[in-house]
N, C-alpha and C. Protein backbone atom coordinates (compact mmCIF):
# COMPACT_ATOMS: atom_id res chain seq x y z
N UNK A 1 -69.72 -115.47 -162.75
CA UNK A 1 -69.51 -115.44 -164.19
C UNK A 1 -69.06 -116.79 -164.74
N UNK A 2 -68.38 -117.63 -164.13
CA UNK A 2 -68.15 -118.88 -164.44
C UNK A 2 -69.12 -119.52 -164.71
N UNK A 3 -70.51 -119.82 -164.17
CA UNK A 3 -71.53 -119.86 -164.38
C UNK A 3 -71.88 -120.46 -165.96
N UNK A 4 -71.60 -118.85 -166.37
CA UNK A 4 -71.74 -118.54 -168.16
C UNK A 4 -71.40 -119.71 -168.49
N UNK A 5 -69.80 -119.60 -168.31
CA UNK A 5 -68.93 -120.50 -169.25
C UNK A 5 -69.26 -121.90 -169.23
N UNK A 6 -69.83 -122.47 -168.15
CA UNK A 6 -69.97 -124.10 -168.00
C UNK A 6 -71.43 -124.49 -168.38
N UNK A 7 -72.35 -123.22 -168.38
CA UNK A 7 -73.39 -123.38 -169.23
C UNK A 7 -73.87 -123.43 -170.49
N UNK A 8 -73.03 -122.80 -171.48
CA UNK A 8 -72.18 -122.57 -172.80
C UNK A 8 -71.43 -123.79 -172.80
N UNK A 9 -70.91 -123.94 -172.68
CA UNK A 9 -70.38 -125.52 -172.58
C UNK A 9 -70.93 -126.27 -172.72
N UNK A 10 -71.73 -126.61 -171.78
CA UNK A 10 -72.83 -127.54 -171.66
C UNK A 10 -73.85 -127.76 -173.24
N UNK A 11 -74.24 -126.56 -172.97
CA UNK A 11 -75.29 -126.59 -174.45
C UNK A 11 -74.58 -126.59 -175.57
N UNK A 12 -73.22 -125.96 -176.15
CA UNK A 12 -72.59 -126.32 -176.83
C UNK A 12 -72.05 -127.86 -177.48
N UNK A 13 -71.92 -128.65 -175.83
CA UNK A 13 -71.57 -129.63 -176.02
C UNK A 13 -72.96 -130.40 -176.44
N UNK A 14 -73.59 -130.49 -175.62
CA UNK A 14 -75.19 -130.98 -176.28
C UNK A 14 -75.74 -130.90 -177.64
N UNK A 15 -75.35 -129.63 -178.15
CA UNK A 15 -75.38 -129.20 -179.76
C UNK A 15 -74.73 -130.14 -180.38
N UNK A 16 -73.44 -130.19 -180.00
CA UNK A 16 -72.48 -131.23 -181.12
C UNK A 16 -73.00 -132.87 -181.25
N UNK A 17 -73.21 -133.16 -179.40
CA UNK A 17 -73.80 -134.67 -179.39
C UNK A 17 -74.68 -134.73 -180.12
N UNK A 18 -76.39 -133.85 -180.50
CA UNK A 18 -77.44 -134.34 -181.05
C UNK A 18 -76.95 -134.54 -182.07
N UNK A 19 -76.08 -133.73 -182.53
CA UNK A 19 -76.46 -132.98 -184.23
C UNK A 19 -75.14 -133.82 -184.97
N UNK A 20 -73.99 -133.35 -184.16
CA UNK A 20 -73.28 -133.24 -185.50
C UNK A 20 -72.61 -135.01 -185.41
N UNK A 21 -72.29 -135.17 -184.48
CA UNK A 21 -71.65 -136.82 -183.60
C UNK A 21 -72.49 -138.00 -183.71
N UNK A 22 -74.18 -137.70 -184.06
CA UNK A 22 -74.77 -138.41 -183.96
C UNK A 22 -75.14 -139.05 -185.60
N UNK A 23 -74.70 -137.83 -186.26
CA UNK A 23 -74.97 -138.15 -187.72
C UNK A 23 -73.91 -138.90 -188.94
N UNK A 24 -72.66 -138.64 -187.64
CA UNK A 24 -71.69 -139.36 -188.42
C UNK A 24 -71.07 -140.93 -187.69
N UNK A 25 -71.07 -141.57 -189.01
CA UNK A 25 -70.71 -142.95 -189.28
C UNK A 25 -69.31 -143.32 -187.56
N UNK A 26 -68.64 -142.14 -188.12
CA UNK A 26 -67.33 -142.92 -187.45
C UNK A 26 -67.51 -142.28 -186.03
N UNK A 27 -68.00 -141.63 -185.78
CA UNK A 27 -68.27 -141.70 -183.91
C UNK A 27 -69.73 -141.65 -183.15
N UNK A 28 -70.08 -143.47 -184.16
CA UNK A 28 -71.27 -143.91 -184.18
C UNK A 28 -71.70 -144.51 -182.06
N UNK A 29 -70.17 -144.83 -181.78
CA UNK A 29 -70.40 -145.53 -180.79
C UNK A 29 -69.35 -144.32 -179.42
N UNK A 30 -69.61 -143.19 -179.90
CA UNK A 30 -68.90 -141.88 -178.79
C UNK A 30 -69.65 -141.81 -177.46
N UNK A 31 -69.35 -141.79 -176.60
CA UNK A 31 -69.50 -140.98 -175.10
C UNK A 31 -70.66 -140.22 -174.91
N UNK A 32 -70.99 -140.09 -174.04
CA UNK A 32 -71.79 -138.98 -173.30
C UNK A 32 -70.56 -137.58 -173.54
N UNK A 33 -70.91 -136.55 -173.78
CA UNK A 33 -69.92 -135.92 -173.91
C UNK A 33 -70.12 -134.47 -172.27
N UNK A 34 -70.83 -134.96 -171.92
CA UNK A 34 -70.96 -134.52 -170.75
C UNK A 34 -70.88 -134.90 -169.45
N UNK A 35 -70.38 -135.68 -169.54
CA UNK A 35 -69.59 -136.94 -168.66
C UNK A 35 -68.20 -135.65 -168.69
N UNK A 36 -67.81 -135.24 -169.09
CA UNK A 36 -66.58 -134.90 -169.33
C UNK A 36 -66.00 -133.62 -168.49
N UNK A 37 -67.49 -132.75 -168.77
CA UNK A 37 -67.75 -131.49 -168.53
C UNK A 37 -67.83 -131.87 -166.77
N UNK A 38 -69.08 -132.84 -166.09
CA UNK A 38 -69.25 -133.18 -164.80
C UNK A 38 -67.43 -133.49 -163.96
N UNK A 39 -66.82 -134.18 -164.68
CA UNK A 39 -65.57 -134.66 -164.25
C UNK A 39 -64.70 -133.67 -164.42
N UNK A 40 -64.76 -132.85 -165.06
CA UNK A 40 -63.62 -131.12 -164.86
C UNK A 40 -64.81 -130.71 -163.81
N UNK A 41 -65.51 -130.48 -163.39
CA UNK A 41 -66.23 -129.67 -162.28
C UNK A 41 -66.01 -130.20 -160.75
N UNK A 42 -66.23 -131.76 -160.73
CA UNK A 42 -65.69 -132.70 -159.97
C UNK A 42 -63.90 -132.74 -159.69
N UNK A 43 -63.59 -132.25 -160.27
CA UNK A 43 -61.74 -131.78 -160.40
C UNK A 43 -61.51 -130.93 -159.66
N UNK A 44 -61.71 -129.83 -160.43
CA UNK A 44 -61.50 -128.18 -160.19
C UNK A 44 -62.30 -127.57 -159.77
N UNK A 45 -63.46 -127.86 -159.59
CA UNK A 45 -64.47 -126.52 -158.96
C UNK A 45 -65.45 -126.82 -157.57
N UNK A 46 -65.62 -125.91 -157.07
CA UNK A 46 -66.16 -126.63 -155.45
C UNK A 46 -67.80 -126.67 -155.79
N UNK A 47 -67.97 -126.74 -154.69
CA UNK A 47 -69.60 -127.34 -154.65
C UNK A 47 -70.48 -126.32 -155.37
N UNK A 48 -69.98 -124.80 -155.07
CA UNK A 48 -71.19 -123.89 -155.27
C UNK A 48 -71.35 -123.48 -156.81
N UNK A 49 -69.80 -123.98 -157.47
CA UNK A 49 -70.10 -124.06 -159.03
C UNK A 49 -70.46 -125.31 -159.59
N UNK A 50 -70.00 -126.35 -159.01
CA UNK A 50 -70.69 -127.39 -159.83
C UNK A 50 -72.01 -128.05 -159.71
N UNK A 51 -72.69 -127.68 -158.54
CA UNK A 51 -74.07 -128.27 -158.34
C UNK A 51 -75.19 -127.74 -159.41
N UNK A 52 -74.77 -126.48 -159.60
CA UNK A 52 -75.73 -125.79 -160.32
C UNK A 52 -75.99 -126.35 -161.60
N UNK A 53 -74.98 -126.52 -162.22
CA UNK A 53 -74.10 -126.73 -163.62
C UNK A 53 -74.78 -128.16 -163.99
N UNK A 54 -74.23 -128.60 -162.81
CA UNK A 54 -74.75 -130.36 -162.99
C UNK A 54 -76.37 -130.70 -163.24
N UNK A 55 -76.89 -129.62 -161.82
CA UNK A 55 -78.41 -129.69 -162.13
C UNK A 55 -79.22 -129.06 -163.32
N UNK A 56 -78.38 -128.40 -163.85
CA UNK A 56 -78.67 -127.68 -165.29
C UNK A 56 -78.83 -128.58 -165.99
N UNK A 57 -77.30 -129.59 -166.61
CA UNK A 57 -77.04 -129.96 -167.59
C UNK A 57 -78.05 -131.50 -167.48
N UNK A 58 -77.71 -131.91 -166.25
CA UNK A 58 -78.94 -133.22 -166.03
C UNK A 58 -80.17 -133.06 -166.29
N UNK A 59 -81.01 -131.62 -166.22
CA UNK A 59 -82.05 -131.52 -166.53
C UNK A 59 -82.71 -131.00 -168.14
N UNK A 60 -81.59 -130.79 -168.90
CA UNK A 60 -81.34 -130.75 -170.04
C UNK A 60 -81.47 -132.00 -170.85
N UNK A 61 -80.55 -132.75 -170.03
CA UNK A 61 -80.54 -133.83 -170.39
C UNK A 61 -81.95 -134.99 -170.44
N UNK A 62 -82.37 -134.88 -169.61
CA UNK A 62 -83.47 -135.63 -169.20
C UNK A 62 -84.48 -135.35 -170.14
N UNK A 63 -84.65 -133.82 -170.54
CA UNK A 63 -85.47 -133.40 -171.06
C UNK A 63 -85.16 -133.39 -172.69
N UNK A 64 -84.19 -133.77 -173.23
CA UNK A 64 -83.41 -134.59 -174.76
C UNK A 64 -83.70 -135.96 -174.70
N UNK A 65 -83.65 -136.81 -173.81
CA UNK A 65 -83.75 -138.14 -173.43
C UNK A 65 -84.85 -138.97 -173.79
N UNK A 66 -84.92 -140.13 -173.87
CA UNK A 66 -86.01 -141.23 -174.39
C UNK A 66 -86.47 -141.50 -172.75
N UNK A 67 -85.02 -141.55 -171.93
CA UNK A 67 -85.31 -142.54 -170.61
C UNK A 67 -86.39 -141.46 -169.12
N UNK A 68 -86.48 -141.80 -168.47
CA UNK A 68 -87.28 -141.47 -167.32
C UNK A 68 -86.72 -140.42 -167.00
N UNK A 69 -87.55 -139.33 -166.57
CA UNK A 69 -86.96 -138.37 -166.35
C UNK A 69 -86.41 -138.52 -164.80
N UNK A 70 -85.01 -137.44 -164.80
CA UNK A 70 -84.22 -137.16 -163.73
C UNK A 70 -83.04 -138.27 -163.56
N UNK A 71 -83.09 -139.42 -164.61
CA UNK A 71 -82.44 -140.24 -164.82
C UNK A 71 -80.43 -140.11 -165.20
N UNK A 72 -80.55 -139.01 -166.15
CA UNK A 72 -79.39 -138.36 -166.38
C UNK A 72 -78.64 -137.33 -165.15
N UNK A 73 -79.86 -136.70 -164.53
CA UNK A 73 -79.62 -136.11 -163.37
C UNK A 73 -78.98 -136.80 -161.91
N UNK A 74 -79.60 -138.02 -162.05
CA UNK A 74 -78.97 -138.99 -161.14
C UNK A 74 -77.77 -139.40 -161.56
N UNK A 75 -77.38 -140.30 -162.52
CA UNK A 75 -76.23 -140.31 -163.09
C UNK A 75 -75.00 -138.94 -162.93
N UNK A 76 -75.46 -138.57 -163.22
CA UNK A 76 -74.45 -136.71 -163.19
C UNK A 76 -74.26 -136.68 -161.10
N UNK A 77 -75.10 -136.37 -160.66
CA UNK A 77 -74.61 -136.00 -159.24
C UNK A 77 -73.96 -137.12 -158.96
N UNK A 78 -74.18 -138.69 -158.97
CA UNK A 78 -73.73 -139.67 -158.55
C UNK A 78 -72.12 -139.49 -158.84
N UNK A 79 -72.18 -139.42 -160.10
CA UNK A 79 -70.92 -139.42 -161.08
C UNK A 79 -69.88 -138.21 -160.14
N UNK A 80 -70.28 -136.69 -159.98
CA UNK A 80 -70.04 -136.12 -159.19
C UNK A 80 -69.36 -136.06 -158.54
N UNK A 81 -70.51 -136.92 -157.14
CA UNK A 81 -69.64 -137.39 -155.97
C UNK A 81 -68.78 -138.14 -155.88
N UNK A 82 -68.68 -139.38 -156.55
CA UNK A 82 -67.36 -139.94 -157.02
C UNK A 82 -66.16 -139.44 -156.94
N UNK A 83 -65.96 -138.61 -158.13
CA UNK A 83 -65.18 -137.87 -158.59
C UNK A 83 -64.60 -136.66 -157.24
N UNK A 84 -65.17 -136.50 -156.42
CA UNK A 84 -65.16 -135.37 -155.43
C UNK A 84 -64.21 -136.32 -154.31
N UNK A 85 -64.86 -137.56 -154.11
CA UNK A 85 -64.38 -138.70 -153.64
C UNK A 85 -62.89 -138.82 -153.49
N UNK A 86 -62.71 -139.44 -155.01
CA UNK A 86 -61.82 -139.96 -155.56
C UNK A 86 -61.13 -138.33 -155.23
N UNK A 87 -61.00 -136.82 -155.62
CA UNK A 87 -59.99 -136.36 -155.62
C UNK A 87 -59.58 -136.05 -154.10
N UNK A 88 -60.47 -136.55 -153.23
CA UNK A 88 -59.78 -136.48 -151.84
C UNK A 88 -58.30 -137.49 -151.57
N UNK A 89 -58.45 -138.53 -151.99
CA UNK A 89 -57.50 -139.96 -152.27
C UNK A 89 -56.82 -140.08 -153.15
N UNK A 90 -56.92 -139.34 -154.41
CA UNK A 90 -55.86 -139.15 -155.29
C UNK A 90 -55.58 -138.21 -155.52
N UNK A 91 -54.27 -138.05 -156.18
CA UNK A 91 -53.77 -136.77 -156.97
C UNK A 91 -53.84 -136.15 -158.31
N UNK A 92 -54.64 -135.17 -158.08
CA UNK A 92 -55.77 -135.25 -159.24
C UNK A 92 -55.00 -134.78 -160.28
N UNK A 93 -53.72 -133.94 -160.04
CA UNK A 93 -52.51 -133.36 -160.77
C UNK A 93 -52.24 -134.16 -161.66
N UNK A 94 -52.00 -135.11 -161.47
CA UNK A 94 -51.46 -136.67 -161.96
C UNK A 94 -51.98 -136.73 -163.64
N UNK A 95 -51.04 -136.84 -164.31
CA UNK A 95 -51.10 -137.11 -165.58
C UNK A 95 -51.72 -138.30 -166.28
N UNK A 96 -51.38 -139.44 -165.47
CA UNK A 96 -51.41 -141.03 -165.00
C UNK A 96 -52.96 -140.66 -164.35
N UNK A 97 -53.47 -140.42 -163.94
CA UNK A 97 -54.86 -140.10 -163.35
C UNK A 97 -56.01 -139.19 -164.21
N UNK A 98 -55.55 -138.34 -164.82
CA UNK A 98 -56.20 -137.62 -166.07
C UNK A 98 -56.31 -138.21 -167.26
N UNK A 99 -55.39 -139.58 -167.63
CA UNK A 99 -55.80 -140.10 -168.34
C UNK A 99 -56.73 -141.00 -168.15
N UNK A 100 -57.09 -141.51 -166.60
CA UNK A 100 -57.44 -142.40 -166.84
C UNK A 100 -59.30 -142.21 -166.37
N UNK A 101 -59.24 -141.09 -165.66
CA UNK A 101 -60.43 -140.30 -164.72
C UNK A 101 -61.86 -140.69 -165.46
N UNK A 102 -61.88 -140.14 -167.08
CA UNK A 102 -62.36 -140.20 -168.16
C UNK A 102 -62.96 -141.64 -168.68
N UNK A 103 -62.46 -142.27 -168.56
CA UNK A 103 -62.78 -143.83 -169.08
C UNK A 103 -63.33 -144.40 -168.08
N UNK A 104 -62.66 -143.86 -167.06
CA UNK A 104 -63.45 -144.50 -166.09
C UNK A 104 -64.76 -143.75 -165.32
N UNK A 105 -65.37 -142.57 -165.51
CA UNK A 105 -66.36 -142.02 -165.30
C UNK A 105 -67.15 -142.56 -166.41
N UNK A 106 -66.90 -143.04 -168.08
CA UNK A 106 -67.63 -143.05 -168.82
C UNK A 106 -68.51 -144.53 -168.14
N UNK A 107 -67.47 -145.67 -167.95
CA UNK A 107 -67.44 -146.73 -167.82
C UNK A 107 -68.58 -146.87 -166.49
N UNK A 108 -68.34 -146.02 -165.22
CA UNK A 108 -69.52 -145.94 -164.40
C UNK A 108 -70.58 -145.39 -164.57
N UNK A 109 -70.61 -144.66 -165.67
CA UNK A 109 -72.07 -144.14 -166.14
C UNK A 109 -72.35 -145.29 -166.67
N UNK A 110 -72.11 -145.94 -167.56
CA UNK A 110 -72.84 -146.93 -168.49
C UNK A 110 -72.76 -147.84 -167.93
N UNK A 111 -72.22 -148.43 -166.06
CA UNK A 111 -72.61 -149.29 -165.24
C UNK A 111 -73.87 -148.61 -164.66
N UNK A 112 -74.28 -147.85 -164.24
CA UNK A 112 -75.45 -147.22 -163.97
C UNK A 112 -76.94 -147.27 -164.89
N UNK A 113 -76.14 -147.02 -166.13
CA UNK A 113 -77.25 -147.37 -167.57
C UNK A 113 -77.72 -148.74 -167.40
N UNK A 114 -76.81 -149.67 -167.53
CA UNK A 114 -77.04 -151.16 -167.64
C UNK A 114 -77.68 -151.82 -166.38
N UNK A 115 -77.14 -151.15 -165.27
CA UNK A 115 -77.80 -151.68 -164.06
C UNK A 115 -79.88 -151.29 -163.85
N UNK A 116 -80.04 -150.16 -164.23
CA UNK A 116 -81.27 -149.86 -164.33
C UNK A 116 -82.00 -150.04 -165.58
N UNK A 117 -81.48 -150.07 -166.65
CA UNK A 117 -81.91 -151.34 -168.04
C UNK A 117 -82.45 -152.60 -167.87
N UNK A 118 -81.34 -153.43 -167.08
CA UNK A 118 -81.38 -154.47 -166.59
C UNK A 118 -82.58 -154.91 -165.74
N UNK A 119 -82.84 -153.56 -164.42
CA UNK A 119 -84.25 -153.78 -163.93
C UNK A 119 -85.37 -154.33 -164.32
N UNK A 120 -85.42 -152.76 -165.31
CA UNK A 120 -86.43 -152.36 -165.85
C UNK A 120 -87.08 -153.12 -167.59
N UNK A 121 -85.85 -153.65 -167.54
CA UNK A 121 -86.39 -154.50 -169.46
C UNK A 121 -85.22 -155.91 -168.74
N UNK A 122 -85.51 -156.56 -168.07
CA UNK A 122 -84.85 -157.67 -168.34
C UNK A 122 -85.18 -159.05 -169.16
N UNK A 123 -86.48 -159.24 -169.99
CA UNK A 123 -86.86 -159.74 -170.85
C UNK A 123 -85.30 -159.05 -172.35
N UNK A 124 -85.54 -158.44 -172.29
CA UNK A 124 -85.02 -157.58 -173.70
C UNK A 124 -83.04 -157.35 -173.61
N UNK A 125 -82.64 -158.01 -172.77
CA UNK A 125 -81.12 -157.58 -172.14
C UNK A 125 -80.22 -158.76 -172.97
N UNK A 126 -79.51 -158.26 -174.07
CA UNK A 126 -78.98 -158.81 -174.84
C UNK A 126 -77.39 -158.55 -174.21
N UNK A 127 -76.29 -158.86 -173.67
CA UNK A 127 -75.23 -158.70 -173.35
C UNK A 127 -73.87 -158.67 -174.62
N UNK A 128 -73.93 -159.01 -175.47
CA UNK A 128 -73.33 -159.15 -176.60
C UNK A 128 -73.22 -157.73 -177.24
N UNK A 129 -74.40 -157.32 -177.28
CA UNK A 129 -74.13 -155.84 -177.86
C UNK A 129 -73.69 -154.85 -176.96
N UNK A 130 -73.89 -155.10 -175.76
CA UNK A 130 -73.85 -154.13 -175.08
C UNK A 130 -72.35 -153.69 -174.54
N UNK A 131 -71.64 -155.17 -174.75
CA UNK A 131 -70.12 -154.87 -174.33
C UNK A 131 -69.17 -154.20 -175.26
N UNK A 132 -69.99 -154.59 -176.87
CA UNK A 132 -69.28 -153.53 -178.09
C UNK A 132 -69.35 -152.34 -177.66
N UNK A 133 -70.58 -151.91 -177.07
CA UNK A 133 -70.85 -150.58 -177.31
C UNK A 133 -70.09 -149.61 -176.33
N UNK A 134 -70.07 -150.49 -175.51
CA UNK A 134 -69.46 -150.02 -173.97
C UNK A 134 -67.82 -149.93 -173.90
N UNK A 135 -67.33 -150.96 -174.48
CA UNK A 135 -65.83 -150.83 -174.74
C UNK A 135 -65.58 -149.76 -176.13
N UNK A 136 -66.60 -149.54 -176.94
CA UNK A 136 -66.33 -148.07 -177.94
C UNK A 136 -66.31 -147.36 -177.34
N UNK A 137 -66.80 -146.92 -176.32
CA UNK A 137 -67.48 -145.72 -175.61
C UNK A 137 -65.90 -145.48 -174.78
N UNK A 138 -65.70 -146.61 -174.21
CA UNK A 138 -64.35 -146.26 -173.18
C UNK A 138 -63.07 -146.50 -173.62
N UNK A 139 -62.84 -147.07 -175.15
CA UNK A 139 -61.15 -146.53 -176.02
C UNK A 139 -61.82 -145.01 -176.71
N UNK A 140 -62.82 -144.64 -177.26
CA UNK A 140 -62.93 -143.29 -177.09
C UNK A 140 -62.97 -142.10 -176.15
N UNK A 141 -63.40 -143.12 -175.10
CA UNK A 141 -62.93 -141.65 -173.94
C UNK A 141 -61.25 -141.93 -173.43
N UNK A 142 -60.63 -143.10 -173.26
CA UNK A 142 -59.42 -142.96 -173.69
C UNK A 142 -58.77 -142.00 -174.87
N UNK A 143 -59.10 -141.69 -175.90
CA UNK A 143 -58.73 -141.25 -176.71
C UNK A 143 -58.81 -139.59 -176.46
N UNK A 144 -60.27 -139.43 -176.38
CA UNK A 144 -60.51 -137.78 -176.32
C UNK A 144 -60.45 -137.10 -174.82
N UNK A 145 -60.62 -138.32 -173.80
CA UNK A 145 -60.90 -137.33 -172.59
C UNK A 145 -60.16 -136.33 -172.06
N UNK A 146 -58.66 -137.03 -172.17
CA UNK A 146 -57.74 -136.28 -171.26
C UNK A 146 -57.84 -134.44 -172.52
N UNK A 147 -58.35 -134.69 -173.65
CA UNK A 147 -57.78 -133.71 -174.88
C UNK A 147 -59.23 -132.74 -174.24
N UNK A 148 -60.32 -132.97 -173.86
CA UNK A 148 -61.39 -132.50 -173.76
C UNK A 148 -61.03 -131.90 -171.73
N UNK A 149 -60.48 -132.74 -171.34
CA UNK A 149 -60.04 -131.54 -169.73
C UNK A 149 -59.63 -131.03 -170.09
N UNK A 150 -58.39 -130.68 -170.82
CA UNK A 150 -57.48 -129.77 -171.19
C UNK A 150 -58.37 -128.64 -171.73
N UNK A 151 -58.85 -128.69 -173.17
CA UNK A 151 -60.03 -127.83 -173.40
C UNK A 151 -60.06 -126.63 -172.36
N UNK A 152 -61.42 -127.66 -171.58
CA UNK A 152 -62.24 -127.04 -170.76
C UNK A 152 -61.37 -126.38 -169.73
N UNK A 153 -60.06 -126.74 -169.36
CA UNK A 153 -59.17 -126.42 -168.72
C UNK A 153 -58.41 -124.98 -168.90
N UNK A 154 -58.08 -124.56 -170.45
CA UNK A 154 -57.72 -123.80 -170.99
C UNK A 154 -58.76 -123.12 -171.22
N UNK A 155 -60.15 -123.25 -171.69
CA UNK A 155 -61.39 -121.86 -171.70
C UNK A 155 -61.48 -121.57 -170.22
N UNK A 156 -61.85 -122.02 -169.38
CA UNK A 156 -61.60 -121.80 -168.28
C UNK A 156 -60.66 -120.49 -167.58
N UNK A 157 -59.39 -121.27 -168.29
CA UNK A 157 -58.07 -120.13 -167.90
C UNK A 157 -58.48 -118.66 -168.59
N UNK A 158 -58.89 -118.59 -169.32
CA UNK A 158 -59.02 -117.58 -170.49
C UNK A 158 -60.26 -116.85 -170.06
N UNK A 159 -61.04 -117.42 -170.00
CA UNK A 159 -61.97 -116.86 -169.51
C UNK A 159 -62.32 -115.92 -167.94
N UNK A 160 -61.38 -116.44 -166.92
CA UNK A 160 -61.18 -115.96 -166.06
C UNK A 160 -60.36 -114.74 -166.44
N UNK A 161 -59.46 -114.90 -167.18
CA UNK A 161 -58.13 -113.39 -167.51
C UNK A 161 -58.93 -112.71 -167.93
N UNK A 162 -60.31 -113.06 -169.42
CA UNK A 162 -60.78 -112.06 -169.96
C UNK A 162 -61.45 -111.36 -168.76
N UNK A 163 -61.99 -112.04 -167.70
CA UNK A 163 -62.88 -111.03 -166.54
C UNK A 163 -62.58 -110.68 -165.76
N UNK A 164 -61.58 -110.96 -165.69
CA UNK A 164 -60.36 -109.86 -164.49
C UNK A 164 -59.60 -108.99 -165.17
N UNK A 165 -59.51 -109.29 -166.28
CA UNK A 165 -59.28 -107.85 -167.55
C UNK A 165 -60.33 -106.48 -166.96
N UNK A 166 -61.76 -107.20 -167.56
CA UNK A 166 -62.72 -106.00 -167.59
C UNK A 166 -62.76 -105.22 -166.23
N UNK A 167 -63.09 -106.29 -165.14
CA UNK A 167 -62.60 -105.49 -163.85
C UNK A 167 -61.81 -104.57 -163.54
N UNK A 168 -60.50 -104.79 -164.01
CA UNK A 168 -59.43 -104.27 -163.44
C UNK A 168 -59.27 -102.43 -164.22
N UNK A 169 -59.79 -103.00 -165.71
CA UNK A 169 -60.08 -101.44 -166.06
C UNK A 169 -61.33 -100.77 -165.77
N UNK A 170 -62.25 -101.22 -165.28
CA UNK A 170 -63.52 -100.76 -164.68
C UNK A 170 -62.83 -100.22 -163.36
């Protein structure tokens, strides 16, 4: 049943990026907002919920996308494992680490972007813009990330009570 919830999520969150984030002025230069969603799964959930989720939302993605397909999909598992990584070696509890998890997943996605940009259009690789865009991207995920685990942290919680509710009176 968790399933549901991180898939709903997902497309939810996708809804807001096309539509509503993309049309306004002041969070012209925002995040992947599914960067966010991969890094609570990479946290809290083991392999057999987040692979799915990931391969969902990457292929969603790919399929919204300008760039090559499976491209977002790579990014996402990479991103992932990282994160799976990293919570073997750190303490993922860590307040000091939740703030910082976020900025820095955004920051290796958009080293991943730039590195295969770079390949692939290096005639066209302007560096000037790209560090505006990239340092917006990561004082905004400073700003929202740790507020967006929590979120997902708290539907999560809730969502589990509501289905051990229904169970328990079934």
């Amino acid at each position: 049943m968790n399933y549901l919830l991180y898939i709903f999520s997902c497309l939810v969150l996708i809804l807001i990026q096309t539509t509503v984030i993309h049309d306004l002025p002041l969070f012209n230069g925002f995040y992947d907002l599914l960067t966010v969603v991969v890094i609570f799964l990479g946290l809290y959930r083991n392999l057999r919920e987040g692979v799915p989720v990931i391969l969902f939302a990457g292929f969603i993605m790919d399929n919204l996308s300008n760039g090559p397909f499976g491209f977002y999909l790579t990014v996402y598992l990479w991103l992932y494992a990282c994160i799976r990584w990293c919570s073997v070696y750190f303490n993922v509890r860590s307040t000091l680490f939740l703030a910082f998890i976020v900025p820095a997943g955004v920051l290796f996605e958009n080293i991943i972007f730039l590195c295969s940009f770079a390949v692939f259009n290096a005639d066209s690789f302007h560096y000037s813009d790209i560090y505006s865009v990239v340092t917006e991207q990561v004082i905004w995920a400073m700003i929202t990330g740790p507020f967006c685990l929590m979120l997902l942290s708290f539907s999560h919680s809730i969502w589990n009570r509501r289905f051990n509710m229904q169970i328990s009176e079934q």
